[in-house]
N, C-alpha and C. Protein backbone atom coordinates (compact mmCIF):
# COMPACT_ATOMS: atom_id res chain seq x y z
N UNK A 1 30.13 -13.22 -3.16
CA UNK A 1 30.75 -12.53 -4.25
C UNK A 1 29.67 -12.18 -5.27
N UNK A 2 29.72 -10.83 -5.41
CA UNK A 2 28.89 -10.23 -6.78
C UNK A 2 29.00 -10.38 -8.49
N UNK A 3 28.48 -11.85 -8.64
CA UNK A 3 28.84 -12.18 -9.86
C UNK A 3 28.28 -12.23 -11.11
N UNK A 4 27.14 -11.62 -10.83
CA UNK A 4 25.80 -12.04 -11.73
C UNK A 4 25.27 -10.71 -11.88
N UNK A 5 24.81 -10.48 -13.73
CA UNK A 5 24.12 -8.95 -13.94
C UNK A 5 22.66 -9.19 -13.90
N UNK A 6 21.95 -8.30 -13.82
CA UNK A 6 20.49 -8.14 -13.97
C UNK A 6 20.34 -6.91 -15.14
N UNK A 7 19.45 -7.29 -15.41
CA UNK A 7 19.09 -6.12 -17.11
C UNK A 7 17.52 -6.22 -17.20
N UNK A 8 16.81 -5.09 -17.27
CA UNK A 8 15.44 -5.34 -17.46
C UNK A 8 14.99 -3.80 -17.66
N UNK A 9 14.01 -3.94 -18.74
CA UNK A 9 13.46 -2.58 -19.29
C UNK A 9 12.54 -2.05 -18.44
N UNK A 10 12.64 -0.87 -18.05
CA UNK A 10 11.26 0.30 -17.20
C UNK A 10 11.13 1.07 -17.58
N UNK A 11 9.47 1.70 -17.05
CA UNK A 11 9.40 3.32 -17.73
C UNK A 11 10.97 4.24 -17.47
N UNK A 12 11.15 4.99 -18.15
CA UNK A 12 12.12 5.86 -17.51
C UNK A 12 11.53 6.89 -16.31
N UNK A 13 10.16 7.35 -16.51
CA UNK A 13 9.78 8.20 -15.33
C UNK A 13 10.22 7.21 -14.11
N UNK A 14 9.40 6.48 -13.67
CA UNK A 14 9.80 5.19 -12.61
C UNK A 14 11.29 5.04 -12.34
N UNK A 15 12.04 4.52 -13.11
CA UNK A 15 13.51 4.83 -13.19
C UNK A 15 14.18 5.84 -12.47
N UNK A 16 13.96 6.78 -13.27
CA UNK A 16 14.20 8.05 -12.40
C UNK A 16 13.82 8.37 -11.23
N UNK A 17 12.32 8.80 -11.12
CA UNK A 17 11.50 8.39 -9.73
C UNK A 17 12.78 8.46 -8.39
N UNK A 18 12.32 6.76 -8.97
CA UNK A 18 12.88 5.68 -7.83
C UNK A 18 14.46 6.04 -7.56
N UNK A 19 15.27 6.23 -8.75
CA UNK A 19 16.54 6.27 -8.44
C UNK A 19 16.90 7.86 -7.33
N UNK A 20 15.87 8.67 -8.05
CA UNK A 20 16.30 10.13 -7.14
C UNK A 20 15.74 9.84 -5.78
N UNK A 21 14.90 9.18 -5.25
CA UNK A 21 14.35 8.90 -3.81
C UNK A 21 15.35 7.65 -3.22
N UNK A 22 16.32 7.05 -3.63
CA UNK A 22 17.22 5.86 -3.01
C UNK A 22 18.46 6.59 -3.12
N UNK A 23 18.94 7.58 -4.11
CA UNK A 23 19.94 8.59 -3.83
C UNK A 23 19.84 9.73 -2.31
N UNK A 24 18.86 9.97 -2.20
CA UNK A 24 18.31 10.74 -1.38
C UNK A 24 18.42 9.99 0.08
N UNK A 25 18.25 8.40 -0.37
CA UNK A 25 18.50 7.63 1.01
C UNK A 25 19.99 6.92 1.58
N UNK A 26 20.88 7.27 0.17
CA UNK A 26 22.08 6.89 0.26
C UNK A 26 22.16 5.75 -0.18
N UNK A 27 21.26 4.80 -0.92
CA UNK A 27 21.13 3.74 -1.21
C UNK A 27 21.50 3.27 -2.65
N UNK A 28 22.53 2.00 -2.92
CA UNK A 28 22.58 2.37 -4.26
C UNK A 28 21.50 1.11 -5.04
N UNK A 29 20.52 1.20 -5.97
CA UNK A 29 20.15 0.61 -6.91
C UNK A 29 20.30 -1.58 -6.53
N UNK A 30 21.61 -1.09 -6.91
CA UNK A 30 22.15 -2.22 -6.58
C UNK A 30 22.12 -3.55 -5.19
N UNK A 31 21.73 -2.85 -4.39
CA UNK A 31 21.94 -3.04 -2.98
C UNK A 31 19.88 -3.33 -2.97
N UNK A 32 19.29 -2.10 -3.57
CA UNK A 32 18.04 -2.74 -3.55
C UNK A 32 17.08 -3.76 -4.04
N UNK A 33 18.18 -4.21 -5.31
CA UNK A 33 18.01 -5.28 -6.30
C UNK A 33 18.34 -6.43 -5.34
N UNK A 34 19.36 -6.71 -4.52
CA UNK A 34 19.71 -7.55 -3.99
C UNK A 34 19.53 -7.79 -2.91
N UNK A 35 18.35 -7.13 -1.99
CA UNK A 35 17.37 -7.27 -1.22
C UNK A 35 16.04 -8.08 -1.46
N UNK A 36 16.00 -7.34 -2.75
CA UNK A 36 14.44 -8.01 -3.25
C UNK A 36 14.48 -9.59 -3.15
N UNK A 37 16.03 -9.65 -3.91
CA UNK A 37 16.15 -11.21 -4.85
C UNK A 37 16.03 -11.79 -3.26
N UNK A 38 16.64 -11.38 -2.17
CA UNK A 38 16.73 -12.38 -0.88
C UNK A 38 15.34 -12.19 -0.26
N UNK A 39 14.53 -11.23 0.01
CA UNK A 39 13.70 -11.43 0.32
C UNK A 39 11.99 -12.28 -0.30
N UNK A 40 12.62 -12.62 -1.53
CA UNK A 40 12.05 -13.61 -2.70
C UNK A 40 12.61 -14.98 -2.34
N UNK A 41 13.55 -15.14 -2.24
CA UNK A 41 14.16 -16.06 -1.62
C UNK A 41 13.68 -16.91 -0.26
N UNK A 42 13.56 -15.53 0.70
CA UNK A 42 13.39 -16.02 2.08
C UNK A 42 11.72 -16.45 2.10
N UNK A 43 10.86 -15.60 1.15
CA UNK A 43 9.29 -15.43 1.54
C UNK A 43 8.97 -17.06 0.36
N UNK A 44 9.86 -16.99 -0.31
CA UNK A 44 9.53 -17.85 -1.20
C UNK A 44 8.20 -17.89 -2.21
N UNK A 45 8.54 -16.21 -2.37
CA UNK A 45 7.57 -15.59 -3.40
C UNK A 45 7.86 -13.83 -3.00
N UNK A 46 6.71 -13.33 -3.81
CA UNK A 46 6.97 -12.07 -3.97
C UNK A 46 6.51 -11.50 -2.64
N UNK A 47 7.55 -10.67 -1.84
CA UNK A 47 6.96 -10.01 -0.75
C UNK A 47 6.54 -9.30 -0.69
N UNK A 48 5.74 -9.02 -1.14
CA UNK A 48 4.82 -8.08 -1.04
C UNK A 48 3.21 -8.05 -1.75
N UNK A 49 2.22 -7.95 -1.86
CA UNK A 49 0.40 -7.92 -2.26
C UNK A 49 0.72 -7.92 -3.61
N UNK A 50 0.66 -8.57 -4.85
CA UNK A 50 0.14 -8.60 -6.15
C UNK A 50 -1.27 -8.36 -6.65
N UNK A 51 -2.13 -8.21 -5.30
CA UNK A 51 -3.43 -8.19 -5.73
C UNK A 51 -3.86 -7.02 -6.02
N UNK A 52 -5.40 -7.09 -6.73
CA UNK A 52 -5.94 -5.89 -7.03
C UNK A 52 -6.89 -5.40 -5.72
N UNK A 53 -6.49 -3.79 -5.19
CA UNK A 53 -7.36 -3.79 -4.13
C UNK A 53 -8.74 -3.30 -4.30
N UNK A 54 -9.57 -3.78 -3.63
CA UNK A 54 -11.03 -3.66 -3.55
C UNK A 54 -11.07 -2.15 -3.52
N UNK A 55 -11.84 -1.62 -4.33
CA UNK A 55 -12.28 -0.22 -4.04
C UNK A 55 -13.83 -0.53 -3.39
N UNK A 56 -13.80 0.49 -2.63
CA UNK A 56 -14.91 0.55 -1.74
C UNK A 56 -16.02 1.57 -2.14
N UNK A 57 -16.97 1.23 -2.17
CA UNK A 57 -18.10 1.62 -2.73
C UNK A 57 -18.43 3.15 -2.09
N UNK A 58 -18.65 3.67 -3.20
CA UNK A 58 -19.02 5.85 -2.88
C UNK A 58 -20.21 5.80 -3.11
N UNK A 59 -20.26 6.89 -2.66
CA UNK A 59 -21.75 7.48 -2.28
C UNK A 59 -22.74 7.24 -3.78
N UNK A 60 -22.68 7.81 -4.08
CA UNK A 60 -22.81 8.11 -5.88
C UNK A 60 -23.70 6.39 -6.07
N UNK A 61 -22.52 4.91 -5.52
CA UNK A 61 -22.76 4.13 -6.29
C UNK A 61 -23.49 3.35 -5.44
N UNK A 62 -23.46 3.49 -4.36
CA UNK A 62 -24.93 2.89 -3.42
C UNK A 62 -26.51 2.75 -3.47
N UNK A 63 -26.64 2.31 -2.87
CA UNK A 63 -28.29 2.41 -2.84
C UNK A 63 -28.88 3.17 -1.76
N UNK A 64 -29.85 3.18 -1.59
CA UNK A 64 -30.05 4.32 -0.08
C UNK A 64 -30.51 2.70 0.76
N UNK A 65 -30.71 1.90 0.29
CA UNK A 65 -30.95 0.87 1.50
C UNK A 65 -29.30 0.51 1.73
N UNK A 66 -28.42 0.53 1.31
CA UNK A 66 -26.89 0.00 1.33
C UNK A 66 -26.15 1.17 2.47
N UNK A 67 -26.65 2.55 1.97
CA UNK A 67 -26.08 3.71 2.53
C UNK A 67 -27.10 3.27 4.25
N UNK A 68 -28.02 3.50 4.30
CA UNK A 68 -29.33 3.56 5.33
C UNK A 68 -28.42 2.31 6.46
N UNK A 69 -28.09 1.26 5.86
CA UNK A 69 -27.87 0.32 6.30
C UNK A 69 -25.98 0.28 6.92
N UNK A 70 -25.54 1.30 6.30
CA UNK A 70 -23.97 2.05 6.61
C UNK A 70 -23.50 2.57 7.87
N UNK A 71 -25.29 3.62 7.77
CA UNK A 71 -25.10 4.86 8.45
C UNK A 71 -25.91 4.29 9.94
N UNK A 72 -26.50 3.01 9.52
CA UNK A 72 -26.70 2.85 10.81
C UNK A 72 -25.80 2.03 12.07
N UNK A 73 -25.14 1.10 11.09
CA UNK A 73 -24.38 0.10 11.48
C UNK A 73 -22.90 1.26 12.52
N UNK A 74 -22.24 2.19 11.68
CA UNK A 74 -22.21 3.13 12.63
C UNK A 74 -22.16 3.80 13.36
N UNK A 75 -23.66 4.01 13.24
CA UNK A 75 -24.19 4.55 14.57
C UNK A 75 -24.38 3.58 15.93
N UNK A 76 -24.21 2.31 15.18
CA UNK A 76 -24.57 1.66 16.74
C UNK A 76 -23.22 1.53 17.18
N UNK A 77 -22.72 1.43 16.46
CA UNK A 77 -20.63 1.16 16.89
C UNK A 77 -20.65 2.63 17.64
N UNK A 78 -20.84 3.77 17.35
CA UNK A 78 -20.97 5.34 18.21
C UNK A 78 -21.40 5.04 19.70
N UNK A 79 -22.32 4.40 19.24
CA UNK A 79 -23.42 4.17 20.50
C UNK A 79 -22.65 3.50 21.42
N UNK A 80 -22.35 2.41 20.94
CA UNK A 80 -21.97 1.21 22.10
C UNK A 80 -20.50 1.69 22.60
N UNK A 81 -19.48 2.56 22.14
CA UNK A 81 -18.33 2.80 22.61
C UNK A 81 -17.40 2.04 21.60
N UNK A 82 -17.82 2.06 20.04
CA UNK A 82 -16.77 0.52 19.62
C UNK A 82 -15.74 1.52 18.35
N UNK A 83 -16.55 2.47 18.51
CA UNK A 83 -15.91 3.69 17.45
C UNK A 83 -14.77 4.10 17.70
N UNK A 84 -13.41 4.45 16.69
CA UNK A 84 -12.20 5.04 16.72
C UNK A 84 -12.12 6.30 16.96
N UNK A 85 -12.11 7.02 17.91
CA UNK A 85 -11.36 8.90 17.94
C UNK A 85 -11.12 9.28 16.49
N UNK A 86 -11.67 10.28 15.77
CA UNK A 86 -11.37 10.90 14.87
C UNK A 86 -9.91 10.79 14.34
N UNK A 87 -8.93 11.35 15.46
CA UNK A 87 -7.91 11.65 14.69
C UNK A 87 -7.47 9.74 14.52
N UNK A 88 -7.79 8.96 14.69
CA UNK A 88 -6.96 7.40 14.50
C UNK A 88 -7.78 7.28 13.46
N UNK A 89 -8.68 7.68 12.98
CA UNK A 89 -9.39 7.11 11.56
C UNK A 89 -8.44 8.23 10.21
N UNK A 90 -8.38 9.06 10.89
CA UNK A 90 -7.44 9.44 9.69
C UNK A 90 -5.78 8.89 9.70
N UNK A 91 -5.28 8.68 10.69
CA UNK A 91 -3.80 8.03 11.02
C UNK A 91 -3.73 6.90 10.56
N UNK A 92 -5.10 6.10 10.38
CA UNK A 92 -5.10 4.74 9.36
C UNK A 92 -5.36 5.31 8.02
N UNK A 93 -6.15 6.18 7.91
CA UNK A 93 -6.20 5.96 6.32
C UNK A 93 -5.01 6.84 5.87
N UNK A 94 -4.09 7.43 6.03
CA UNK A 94 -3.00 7.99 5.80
C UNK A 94 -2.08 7.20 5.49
N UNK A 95 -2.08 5.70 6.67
CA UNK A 95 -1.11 5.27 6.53
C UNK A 95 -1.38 3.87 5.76
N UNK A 96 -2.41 3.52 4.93
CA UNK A 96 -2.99 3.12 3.88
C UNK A 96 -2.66 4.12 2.48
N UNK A 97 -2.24 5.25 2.49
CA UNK A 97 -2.00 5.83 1.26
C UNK A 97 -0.53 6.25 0.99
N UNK A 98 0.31 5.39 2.36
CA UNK A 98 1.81 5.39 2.21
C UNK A 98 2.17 3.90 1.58
């Protein structure tokens, strides 16, 4: 039985956001609030990464012994057969920016 309110302040952009993409899924608000709380429940913490992710070092901020040492490492993965097909290096990082 649904007996208990939840109340908590958000941006309104976010708010909105979120509410027009869970309308869109047929989903109400409610139903996703009360997922979270069980899956907090079940994980016995927050399910999902709180952390900050590592950004990975650009060109710009390398060294040429860091880059030298990149471009070779690489090349021997090319060499030896240990390298991903083009299109799977983008199908991961795509699905890193979902």
């Amino acid at each position: 039985m649904k007996d208990a309110t939840v109340s908590a302040r958000v941006e309104y952009g976010v708010k909105t956001e979120a509410e027009e993409i869970l309308q869109k899924l047929g989903i109400p608000v409610s139903v996703v609030i009360n997922s979270l709380y069980r899956q907090i429940i079940f994980r016995n913490g927050v399910p999902f990464s709180l952390t900050i992710p590592a950004q990975p070092k650009t060109l710009d901020t390398m060294t040429d012994a860091e880059l030298n040492a990149k471009l070779q490492h690489s090349y021997a993965q090319a060499v030896s057969g240990k390298g991903l097909p083009f299109s799977e290096v983008f199908d991961e990082l795509e699905k890193g920016l979902n």
